[in-house]
PDB file of N, CA and C in Angstrom:
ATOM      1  N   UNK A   1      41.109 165.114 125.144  1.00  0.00           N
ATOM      2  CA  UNK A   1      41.712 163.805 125.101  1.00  0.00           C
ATOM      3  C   UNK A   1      40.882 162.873 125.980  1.00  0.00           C
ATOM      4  N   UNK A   2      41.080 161.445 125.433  1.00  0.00           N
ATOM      5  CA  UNK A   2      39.865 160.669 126.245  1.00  0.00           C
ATOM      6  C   UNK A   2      40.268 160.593 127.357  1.00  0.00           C
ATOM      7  N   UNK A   3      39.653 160.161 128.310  1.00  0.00           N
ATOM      8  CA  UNK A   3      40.692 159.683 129.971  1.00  0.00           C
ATOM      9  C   UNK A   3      41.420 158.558 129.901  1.00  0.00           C
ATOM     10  N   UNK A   4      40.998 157.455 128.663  1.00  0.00           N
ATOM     11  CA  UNK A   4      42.323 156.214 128.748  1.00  0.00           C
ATOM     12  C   UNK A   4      43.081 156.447 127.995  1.00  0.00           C
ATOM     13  N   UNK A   5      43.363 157.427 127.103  1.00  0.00           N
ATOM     14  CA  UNK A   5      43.995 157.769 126.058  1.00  0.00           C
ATOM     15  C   UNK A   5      45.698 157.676 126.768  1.00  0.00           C
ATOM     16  N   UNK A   6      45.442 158.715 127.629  1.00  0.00           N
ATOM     17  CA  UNK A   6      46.685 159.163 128.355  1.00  0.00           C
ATOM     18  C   UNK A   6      47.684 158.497 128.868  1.00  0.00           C
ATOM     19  N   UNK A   7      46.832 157.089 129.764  1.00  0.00           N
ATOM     20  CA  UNK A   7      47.918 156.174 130.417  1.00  0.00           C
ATOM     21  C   UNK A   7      47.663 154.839 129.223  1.00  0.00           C
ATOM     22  N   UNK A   8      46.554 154.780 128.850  1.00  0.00           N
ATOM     23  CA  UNK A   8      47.415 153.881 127.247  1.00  0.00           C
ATOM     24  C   UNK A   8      48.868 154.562 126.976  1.00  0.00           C
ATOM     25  N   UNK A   9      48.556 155.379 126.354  1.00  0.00           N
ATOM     26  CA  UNK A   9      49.764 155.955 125.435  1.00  0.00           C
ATOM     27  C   UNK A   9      51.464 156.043 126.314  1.00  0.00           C
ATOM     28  N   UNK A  10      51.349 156.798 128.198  1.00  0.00           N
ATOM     29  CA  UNK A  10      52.311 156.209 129.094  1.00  0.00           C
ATOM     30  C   UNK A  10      52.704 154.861 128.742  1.00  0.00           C
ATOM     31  N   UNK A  11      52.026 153.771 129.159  1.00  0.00           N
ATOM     32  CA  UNK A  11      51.910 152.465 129.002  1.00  0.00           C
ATOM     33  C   UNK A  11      52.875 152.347 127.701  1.00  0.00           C
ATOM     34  N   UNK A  12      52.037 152.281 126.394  1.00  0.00           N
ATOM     35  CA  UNK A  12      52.849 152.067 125.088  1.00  0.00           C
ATOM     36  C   UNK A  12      54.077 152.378 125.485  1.00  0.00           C
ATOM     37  N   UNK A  13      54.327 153.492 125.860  1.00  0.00           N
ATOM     38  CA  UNK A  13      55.921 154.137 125.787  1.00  0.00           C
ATOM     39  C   UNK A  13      56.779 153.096 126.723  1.00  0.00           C
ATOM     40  N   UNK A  14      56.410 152.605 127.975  1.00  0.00           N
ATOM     41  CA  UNK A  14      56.825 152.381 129.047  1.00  0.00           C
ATOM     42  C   UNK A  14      57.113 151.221 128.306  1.00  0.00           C
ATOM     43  N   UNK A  15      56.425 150.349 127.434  1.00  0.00           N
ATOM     44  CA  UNK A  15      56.496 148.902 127.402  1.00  0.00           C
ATOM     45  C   UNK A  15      57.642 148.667 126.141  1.00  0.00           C
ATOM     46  N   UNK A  16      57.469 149.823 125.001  1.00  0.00           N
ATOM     47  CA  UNK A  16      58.178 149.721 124.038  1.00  0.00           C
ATOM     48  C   UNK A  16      60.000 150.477 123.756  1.00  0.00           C
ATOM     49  N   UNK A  17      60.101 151.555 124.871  1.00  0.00           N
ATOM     50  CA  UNK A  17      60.936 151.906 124.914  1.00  0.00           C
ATOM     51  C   UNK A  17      62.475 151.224 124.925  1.00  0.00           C
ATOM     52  N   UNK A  18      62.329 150.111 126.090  1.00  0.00           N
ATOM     53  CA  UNK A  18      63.419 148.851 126.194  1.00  0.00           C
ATOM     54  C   UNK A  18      63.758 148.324 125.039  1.00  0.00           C
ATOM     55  N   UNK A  19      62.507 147.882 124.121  1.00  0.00           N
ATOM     56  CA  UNK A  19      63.021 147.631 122.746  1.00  0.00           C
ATOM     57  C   UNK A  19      63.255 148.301 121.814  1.00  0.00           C
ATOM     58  N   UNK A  20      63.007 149.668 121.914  1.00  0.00           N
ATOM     59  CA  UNK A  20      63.893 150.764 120.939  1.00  0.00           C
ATOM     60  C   UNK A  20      65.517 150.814 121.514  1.00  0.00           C
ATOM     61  N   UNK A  21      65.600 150.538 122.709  1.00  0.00           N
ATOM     62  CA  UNK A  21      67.047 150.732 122.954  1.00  0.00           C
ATOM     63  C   UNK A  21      67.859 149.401 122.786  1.00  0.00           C
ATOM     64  N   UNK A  22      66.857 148.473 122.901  1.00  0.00           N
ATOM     65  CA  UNK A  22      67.871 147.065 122.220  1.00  0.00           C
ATOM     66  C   UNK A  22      68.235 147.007 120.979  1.00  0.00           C
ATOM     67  N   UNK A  23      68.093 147.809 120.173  1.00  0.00           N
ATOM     68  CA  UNK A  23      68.064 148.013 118.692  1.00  0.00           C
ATOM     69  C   UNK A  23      69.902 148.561 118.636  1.00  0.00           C
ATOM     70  N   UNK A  24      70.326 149.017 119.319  1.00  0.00           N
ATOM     71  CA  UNK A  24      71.211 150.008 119.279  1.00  0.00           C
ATOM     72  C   UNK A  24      72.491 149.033 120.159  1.00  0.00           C
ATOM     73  N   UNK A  25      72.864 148.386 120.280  1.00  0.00           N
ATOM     74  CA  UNK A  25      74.037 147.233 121.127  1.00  0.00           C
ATOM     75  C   UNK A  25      75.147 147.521 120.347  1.00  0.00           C
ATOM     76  N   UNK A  26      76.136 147.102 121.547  1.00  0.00           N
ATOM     77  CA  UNK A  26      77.619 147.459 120.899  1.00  0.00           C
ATOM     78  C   UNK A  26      77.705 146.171 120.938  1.00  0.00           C
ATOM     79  N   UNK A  27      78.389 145.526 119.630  1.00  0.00           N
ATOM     80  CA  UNK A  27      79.125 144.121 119.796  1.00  0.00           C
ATOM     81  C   UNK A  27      80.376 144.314 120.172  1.00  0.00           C
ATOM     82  N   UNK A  28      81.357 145.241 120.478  1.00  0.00           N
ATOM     83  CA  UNK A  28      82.439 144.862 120.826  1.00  0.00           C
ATOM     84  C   UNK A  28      82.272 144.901 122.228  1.00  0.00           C
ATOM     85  N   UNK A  29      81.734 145.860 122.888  1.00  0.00           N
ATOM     86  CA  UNK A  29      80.978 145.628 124.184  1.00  0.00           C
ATOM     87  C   UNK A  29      80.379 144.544 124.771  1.00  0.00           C
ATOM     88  N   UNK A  30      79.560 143.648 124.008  1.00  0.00           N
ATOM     89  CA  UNK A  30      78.512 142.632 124.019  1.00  0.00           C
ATOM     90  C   UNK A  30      79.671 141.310 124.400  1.00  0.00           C
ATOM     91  N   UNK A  31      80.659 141.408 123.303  1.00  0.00           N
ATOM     92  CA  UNK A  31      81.899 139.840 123.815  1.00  0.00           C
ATOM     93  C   UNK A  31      82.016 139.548 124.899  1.00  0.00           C
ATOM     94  N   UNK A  32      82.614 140.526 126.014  1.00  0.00           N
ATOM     95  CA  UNK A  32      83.383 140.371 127.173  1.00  0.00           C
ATOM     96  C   UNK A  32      81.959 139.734 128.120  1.00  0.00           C
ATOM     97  N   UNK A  33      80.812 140.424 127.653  1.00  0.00           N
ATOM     98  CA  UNK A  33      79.617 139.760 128.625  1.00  0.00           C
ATOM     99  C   UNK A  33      79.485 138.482 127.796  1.00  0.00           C
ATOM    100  N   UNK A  34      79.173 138.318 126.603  1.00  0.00           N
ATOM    101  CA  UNK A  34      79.332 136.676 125.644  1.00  0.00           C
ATOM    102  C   UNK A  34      79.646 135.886 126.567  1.00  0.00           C
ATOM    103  N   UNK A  35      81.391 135.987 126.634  1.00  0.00           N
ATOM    104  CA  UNK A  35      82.594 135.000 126.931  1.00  0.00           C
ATOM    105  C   UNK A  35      81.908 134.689 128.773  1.00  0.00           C
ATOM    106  N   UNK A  36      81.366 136.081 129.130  1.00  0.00           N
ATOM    107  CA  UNK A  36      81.493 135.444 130.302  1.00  0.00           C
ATOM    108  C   UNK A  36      79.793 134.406 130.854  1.00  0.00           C
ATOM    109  N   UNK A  37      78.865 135.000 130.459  1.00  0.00           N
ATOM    110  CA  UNK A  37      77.583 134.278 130.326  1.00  0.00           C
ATOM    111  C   UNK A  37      77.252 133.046 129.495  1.00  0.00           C
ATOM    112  N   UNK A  38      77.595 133.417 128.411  1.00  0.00           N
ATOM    113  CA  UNK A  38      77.045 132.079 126.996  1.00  0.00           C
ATOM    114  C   UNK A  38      78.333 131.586 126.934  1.00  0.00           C
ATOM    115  N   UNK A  39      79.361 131.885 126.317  1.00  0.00           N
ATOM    116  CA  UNK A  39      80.161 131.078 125.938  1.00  0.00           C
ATOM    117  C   UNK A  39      80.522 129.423 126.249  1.00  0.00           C
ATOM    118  N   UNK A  40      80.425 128.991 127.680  1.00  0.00           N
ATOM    119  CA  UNK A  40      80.281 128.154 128.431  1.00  0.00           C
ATOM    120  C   UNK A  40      79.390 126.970 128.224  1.00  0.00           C
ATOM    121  N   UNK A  41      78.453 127.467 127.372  1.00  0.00           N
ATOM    122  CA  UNK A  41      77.406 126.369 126.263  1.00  0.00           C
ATOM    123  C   UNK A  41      77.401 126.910 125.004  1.00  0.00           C
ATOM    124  N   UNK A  42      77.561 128.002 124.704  1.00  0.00           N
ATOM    125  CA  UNK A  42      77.435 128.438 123.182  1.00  0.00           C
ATOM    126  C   UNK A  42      78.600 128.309 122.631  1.00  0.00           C
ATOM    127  N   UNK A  43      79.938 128.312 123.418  1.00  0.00           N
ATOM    128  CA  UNK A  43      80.920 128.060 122.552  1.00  0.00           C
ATOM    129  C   UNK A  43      81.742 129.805 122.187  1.00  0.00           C
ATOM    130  N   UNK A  44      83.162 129.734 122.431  1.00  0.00           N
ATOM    131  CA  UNK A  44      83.732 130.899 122.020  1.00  0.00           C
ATOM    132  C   UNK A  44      82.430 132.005 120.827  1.00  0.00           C
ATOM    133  N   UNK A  45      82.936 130.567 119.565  1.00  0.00           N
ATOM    134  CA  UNK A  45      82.087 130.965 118.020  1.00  0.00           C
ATOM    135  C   UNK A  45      81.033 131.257 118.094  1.00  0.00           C
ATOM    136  N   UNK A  46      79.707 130.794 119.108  1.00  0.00           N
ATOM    137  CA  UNK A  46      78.576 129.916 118.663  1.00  0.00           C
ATOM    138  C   UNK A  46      78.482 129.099 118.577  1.00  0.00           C
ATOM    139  N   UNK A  47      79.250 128.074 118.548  1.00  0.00           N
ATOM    140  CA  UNK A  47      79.159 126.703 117.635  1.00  0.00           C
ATOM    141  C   UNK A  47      78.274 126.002 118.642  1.00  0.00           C
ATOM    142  N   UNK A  48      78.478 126.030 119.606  1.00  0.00           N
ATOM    143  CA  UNK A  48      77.774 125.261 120.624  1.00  0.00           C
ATOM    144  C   UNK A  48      78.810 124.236 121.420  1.00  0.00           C
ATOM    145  N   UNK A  49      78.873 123.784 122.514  1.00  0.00           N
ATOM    146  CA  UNK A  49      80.104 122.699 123.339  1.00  0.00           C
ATOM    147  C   UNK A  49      79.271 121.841 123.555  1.00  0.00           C
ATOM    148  N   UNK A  50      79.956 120.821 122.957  1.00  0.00           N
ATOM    149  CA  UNK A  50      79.678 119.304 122.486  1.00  0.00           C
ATOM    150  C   UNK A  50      79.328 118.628 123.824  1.00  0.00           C
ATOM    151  N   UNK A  51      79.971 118.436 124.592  1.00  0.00           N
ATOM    152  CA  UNK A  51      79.943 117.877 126.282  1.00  0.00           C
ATOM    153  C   UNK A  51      78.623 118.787 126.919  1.00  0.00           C
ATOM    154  N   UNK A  52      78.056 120.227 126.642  1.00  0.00           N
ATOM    155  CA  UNK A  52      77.130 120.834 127.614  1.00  0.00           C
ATOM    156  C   UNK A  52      76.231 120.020 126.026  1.00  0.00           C
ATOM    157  N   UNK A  53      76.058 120.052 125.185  1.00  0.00           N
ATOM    158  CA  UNK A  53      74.940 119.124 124.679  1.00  0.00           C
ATOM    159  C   UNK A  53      74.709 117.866 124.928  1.00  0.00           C
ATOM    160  N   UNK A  54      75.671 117.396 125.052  1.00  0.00           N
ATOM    161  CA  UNK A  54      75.257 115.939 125.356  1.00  0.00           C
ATOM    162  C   UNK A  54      74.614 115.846 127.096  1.00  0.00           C
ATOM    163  N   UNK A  55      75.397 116.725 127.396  1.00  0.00           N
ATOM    164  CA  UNK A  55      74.956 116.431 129.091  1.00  0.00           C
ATOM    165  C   UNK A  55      73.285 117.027 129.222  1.00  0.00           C
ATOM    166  N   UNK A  56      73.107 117.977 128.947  1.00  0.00           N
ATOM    167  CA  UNK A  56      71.387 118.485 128.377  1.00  0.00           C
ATOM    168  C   UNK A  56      70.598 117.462 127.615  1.00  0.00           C
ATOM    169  N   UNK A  57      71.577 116.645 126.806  1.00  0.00           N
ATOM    170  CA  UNK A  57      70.920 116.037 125.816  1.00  0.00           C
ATOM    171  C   UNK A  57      69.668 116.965 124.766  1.00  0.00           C
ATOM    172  N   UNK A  58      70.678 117.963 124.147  1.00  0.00           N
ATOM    173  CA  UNK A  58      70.147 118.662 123.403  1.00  0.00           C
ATOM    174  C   UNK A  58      70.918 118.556 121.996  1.00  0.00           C
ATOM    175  N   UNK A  59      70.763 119.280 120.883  1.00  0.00           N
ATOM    176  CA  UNK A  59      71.486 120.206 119.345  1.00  0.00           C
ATOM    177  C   UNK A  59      71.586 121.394 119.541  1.00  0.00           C
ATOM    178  N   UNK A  60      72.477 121.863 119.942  1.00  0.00           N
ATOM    179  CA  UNK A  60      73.008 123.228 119.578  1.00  0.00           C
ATOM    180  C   UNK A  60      72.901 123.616 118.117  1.00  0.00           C
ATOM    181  N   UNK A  61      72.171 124.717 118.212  1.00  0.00           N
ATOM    182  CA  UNK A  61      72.577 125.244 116.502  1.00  0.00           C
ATOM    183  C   UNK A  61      73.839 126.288 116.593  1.00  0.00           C
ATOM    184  N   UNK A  62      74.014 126.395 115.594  1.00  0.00           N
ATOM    185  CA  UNK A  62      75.023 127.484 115.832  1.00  0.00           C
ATOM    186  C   UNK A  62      74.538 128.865 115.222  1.00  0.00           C
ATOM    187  N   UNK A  63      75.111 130.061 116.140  1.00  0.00           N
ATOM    188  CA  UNK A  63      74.395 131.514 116.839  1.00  0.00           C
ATOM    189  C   UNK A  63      74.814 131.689 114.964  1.00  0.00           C
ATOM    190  N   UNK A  64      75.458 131.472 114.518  1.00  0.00           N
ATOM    191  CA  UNK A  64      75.510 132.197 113.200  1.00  0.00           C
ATOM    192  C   UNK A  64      74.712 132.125 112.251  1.00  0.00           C
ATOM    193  N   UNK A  65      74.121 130.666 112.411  1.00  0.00           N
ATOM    194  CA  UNK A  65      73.298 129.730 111.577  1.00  0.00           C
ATOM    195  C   UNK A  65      72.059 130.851 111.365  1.00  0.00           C
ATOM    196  N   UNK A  66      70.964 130.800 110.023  1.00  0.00           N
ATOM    197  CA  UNK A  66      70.377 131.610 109.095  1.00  0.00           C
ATOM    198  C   UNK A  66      69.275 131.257 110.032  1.00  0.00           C
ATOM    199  N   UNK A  67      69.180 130.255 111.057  1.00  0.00           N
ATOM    200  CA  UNK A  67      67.713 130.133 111.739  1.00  0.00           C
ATOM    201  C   UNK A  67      67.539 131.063 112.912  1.00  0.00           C
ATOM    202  N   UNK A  68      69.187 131.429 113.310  1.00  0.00           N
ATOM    203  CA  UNK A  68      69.213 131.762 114.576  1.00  0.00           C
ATOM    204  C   UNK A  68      69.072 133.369 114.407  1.00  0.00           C
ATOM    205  N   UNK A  69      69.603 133.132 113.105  1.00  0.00           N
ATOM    206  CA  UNK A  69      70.066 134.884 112.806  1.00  0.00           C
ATOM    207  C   UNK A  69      69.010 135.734 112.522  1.00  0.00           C
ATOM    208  N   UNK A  70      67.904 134.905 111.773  1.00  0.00           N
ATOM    209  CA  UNK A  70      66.548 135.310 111.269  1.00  0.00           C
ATOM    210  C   UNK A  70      65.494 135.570 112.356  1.00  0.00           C
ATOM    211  N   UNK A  71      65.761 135.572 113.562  1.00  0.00           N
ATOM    212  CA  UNK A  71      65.630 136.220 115.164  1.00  0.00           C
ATOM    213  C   UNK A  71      65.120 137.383 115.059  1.00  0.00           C
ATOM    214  N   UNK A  72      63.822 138.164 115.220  1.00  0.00           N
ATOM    215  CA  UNK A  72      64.033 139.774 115.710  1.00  0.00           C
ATOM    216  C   UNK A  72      64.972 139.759 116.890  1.00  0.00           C
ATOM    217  N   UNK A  73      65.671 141.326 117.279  1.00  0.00           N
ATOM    218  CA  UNK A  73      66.599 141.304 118.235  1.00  0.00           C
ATOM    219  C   UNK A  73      65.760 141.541 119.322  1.00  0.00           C
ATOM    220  N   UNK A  74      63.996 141.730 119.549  1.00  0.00           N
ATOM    221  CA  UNK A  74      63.471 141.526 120.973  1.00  0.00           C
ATOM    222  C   UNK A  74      63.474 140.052 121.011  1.00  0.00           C
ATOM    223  N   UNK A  75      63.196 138.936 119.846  1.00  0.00           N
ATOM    224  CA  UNK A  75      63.307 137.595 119.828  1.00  0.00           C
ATOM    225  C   UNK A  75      64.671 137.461 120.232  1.00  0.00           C
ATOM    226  N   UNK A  76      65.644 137.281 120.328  1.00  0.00           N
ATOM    227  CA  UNK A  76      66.524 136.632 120.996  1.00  0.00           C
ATOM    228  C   UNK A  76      66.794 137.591 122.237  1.00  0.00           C
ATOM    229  N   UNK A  77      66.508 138.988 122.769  1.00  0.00           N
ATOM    230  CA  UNK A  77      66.391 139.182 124.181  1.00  0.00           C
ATOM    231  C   UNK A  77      65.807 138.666 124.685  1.00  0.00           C
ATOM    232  N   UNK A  78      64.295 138.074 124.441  1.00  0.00           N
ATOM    233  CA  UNK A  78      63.431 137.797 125.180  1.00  0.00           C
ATOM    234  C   UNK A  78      64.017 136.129 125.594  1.00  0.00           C
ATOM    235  N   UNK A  79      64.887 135.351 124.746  1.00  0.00           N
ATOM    236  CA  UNK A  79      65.253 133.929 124.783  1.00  0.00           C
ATOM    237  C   UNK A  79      66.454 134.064 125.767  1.00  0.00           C
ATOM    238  N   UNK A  80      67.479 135.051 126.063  1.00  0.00           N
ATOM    239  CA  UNK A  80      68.557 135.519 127.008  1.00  0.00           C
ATOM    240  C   UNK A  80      68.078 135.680 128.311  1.00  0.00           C
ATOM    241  N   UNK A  81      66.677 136.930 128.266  1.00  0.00           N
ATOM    242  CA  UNK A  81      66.053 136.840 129.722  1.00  0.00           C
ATOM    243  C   UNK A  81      65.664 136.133 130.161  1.00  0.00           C
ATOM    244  N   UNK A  82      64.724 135.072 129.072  1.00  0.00           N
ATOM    245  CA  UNK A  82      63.917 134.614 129.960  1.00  0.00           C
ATOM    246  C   UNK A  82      64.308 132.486 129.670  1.00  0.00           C
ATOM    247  N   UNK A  83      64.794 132.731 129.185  1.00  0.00           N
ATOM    248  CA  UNK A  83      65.406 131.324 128.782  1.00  0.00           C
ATOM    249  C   UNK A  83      64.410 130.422 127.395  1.00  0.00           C
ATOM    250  N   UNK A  84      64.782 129.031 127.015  1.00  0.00           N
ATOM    251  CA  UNK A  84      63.868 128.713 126.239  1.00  0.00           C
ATOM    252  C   UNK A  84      63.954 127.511 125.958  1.00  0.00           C
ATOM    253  N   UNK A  85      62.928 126.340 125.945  1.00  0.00           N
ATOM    254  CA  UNK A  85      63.637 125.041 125.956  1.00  0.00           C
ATOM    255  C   UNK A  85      64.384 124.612 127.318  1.00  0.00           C
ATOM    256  N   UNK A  86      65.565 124.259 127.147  1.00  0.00           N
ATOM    257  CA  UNK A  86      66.277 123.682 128.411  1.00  0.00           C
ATOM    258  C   UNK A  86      67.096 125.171 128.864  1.00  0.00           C
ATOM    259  N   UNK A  87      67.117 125.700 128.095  1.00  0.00           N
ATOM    260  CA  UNK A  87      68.205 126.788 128.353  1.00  0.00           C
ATOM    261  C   UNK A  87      67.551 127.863 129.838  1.00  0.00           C
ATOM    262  N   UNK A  88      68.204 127.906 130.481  1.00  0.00           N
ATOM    263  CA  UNK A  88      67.729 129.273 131.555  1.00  0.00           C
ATOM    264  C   UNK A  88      68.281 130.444 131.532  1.00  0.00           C
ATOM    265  N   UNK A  89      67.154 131.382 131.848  1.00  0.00           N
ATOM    266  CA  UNK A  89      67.479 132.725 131.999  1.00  0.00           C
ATOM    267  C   UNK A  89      68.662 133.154 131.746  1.00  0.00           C
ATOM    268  N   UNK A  90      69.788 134.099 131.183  1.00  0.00           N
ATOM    269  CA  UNK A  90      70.841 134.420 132.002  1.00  0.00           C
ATOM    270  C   UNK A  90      70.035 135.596 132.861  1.00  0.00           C
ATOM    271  N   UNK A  91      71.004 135.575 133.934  1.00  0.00           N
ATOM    272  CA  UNK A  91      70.636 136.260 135.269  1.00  0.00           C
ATOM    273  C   UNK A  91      72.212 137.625 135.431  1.00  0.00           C
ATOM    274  N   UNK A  92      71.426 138.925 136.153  1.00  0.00           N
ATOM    275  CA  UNK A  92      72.387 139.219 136.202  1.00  0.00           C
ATOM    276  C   UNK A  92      72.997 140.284 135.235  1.00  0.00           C
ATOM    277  N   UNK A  93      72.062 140.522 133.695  1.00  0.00           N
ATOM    278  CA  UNK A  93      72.164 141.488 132.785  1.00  0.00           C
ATOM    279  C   UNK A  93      71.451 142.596 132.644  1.00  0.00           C
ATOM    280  N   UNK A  94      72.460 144.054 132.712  1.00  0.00           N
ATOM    281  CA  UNK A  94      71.163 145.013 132.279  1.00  0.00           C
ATOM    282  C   UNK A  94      70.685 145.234 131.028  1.00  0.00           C
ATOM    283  N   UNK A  95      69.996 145.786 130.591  1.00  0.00           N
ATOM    284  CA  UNK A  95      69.118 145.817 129.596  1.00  0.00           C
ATOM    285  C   UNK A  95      70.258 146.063 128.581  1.00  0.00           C
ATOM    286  N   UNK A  96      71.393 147.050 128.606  1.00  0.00           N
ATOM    287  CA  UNK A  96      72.151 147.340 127.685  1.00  0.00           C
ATOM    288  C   UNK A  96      72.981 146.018 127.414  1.00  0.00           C
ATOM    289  N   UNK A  97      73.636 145.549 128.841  1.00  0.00           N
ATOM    290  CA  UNK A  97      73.934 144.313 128.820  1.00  0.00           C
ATOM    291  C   UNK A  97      73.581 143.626 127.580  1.00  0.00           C
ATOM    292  N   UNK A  98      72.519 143.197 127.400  1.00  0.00           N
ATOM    293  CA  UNK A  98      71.522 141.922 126.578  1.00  0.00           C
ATOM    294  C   UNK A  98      71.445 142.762 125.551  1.00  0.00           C
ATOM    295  N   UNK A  99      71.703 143.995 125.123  1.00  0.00           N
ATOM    296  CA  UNK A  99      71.156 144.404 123.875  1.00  0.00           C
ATOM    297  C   UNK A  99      72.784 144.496 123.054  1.00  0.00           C
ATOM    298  N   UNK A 100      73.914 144.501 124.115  1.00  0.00           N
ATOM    299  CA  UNK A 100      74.959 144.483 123.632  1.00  0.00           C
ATOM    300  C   UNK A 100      75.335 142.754 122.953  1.00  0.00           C
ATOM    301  N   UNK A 101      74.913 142.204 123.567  1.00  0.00           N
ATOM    302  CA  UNK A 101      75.227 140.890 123.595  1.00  0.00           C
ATOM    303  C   UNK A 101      74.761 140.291 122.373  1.00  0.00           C
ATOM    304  N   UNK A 102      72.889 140.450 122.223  1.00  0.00           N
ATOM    305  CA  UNK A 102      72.169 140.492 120.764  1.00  0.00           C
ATOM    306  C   UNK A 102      73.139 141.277 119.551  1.00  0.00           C
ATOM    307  N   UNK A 103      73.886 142.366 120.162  1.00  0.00           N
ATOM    308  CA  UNK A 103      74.517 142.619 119.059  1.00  0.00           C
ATOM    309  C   UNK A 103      76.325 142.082 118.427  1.00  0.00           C
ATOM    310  N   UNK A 104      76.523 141.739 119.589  1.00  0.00           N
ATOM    311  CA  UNK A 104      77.556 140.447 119.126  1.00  0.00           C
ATOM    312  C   UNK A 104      77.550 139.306 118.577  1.00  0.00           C
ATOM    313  N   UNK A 105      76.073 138.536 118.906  1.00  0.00           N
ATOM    314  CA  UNK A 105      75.660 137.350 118.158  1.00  0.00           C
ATOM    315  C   UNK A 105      75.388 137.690 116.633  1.00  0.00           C
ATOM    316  N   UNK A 106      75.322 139.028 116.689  1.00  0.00           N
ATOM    317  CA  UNK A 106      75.180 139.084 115.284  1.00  0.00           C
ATOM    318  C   UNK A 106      76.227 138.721 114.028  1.00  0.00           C
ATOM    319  N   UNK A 107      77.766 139.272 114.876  1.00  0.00           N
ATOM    320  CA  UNK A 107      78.427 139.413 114.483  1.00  0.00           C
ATOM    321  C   UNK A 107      78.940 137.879 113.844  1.00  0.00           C
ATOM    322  N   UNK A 108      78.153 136.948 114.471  1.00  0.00           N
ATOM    323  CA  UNK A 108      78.374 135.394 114.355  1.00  0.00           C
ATOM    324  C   UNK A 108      78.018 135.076 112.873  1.00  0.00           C
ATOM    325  N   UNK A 109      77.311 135.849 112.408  1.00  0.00           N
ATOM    326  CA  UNK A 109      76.223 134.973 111.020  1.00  0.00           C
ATOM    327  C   UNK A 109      77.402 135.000 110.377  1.00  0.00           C
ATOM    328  N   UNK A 110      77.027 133.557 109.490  1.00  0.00           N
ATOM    329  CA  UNK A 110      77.608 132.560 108.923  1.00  0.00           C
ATOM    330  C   UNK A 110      77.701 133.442 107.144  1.00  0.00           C
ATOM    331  N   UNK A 111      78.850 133.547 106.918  1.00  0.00           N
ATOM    332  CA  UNK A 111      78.598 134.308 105.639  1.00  0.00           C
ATOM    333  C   UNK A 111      78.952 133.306 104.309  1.00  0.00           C
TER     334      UNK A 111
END
């Protein structure tokens, strides 16, 4: 085996593993963190709260909406951790946390 072969391949694992396990979120799990992190600008639904947009002076889309939904689920972890636009970080989640949460927003799409 080559000599970089080895800690490449560590590496790969190390970097991709987090997102094999975000794949796997409980949404009924994911709400109770929702309600208590997002909800507050995203709105019970998604829909988004009218007063935290205007005060941002932003558009909320709504989490159900086909733009939001069409997300890989490392794409919207990576927008939870690390924030995007005006939005900041949430702070404060473990990894299952955020993968539970990605999997409650799912539960949002607009049918």
């Amino acid at each position: 085996m080559k000599h970089w072969l080895k800690p490449g391949l560590i590496l790969l694992i190390a970097m991709t593993t987090p997102l094999l396990l975000l794949g796997g979120g409980d949404a009924a799990a994911g709400k109770p963190v929702y309600d208590k992190k997002c909800a507050m600008c995203h709105g019970a639904a998604g829909e988004g709260k009218e007063a935290m947009a205007k005060m941002l002076k932003v558009e909320f889309r709504h989490l159900g909406c086909k733009e939001v939904q069409a997300k890989s689920d490392p794409e919207l972890s990576k927008i939870i951790t690390e924030g995007t636009g005006k939005m900041k970080a949430v702070t404060g989640l473990s990894v299952t946390d955020v993968a539970n949460v990605v999997a409650y927003v799912r539960t949002l799409a607009k049918k």
